[in-house]
C-alpha atoms as a PDB file:
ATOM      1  CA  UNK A   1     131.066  98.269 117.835  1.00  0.00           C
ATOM      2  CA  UNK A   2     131.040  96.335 114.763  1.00  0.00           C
ATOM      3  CA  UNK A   3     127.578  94.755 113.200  1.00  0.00           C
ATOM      4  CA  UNK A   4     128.720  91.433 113.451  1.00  0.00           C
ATOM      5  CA  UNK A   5     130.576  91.584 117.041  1.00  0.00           C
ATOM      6  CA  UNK A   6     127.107  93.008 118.369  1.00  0.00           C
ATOM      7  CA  UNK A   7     125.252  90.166 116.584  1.00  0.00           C
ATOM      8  CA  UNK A   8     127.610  87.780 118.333  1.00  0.00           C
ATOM      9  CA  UNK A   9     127.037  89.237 121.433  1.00  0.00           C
ATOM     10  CA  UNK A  10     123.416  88.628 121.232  1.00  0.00           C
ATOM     11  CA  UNK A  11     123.272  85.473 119.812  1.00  0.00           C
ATOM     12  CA  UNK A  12     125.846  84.113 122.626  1.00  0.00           C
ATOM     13  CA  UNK A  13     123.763  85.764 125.551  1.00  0.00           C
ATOM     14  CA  UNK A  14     120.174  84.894 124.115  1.00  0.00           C
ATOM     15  CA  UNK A  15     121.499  81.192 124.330  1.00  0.00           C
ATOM     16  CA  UNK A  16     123.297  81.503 127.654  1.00  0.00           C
ATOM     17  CA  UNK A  17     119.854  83.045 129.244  1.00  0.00           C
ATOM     18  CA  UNK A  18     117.722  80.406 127.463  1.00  0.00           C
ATOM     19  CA  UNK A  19     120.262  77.681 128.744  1.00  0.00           C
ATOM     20  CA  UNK A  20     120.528  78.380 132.264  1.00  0.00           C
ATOM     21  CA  UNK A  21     118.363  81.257 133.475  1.00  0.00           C
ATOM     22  CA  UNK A  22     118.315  85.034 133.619  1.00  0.00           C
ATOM     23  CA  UNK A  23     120.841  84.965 136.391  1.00  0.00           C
ATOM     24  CA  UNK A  24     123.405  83.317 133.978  1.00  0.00           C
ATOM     25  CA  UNK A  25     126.992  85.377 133.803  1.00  0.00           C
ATOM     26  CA  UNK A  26     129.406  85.511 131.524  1.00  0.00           C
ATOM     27  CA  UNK A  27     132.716  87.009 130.325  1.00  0.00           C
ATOM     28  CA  UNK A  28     134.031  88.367 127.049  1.00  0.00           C
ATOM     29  CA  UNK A  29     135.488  84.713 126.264  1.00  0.00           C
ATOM     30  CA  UNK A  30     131.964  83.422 126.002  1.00  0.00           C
ATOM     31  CA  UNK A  31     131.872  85.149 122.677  1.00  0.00           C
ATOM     32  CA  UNK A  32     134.950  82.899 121.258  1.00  0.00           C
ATOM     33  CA  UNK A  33     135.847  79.590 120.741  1.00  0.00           C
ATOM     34  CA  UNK A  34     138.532  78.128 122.782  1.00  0.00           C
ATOM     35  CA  UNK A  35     141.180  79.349 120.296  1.00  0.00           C
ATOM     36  CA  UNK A  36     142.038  82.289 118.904  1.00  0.00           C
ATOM     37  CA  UNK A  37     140.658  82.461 115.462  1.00  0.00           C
ATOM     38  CA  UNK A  38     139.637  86.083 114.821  1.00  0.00           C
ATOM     39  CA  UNK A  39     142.345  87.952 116.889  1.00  0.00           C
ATOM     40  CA  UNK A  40     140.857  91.020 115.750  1.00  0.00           C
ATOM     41  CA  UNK A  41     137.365  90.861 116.793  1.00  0.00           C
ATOM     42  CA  UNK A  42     138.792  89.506 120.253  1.00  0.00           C
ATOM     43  CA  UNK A  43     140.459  92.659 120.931  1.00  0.00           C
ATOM     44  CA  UNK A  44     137.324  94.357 120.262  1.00  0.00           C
ATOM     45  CA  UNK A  45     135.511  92.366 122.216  1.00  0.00           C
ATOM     46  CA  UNK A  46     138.163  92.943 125.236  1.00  0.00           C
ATOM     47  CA  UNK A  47     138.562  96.761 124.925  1.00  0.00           C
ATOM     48  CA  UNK A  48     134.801  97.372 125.037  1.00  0.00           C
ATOM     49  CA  UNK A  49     134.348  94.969 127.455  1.00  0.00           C
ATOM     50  CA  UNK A  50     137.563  96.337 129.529  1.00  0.00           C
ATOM     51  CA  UNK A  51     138.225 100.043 128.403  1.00  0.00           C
ATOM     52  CA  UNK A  52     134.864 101.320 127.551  1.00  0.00           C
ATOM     53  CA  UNK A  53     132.881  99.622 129.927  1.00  0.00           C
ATOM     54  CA  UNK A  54     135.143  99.035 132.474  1.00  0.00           C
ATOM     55  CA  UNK A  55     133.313  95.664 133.473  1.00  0.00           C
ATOM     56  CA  UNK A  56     134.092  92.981 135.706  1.00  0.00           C
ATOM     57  CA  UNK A  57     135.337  89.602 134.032  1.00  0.00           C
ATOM     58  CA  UNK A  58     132.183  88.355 134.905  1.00  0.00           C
ATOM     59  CA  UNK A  59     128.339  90.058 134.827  1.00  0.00           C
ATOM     60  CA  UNK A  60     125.096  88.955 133.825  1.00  0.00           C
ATOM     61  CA  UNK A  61     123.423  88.077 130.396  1.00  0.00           C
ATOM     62  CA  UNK A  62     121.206  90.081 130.396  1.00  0.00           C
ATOM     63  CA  UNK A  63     123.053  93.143 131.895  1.00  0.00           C
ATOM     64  CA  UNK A  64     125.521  92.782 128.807  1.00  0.00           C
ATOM     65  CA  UNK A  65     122.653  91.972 126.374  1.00  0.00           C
ATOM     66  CA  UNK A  66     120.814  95.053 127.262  1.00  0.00           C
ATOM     67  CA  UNK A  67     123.936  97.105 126.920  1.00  0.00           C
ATOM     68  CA  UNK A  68     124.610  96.282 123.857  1.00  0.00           C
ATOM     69  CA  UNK A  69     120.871  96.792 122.823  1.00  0.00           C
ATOM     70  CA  UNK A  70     120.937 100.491 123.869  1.00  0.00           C
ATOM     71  CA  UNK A  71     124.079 101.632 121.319  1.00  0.00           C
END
């Protein structure tokens, strides 16, 4: 995983969880805007969302947050 697609990650789930609680879920869109402006960190977003962690469209925050703070 890329330094800045695991500082998105972070950021994006940090605000979620402040927002609207630890039980807050998300999916792999929550990382990007509503278009596709950076194809390329998308798809890496969706394969190690998808292939590597074989995850559900939606899970928590903090499950996802945590995750990415253990690589």
């Amino acid at each position: 995983m890329t330094p800045t697609l695991k500082a998105k990650i972070i950021e994006v789930c940090d605000k979620k969880i402040a927002a609207k609680g630890t039980n807050v879920g998300i999916s792999f869109y929550a990382f990007f805007k509503n278009k596709n402006d950076n194809p390329i960190l998308l798809m890496e977003a969706a394969t190690w969302w998808i292939q590597t962690h074989q995850l559900n469209h939606f899970e928590k925050a903090v499950k996802i947050k945590q995750i990415v703070l253990d690589l």
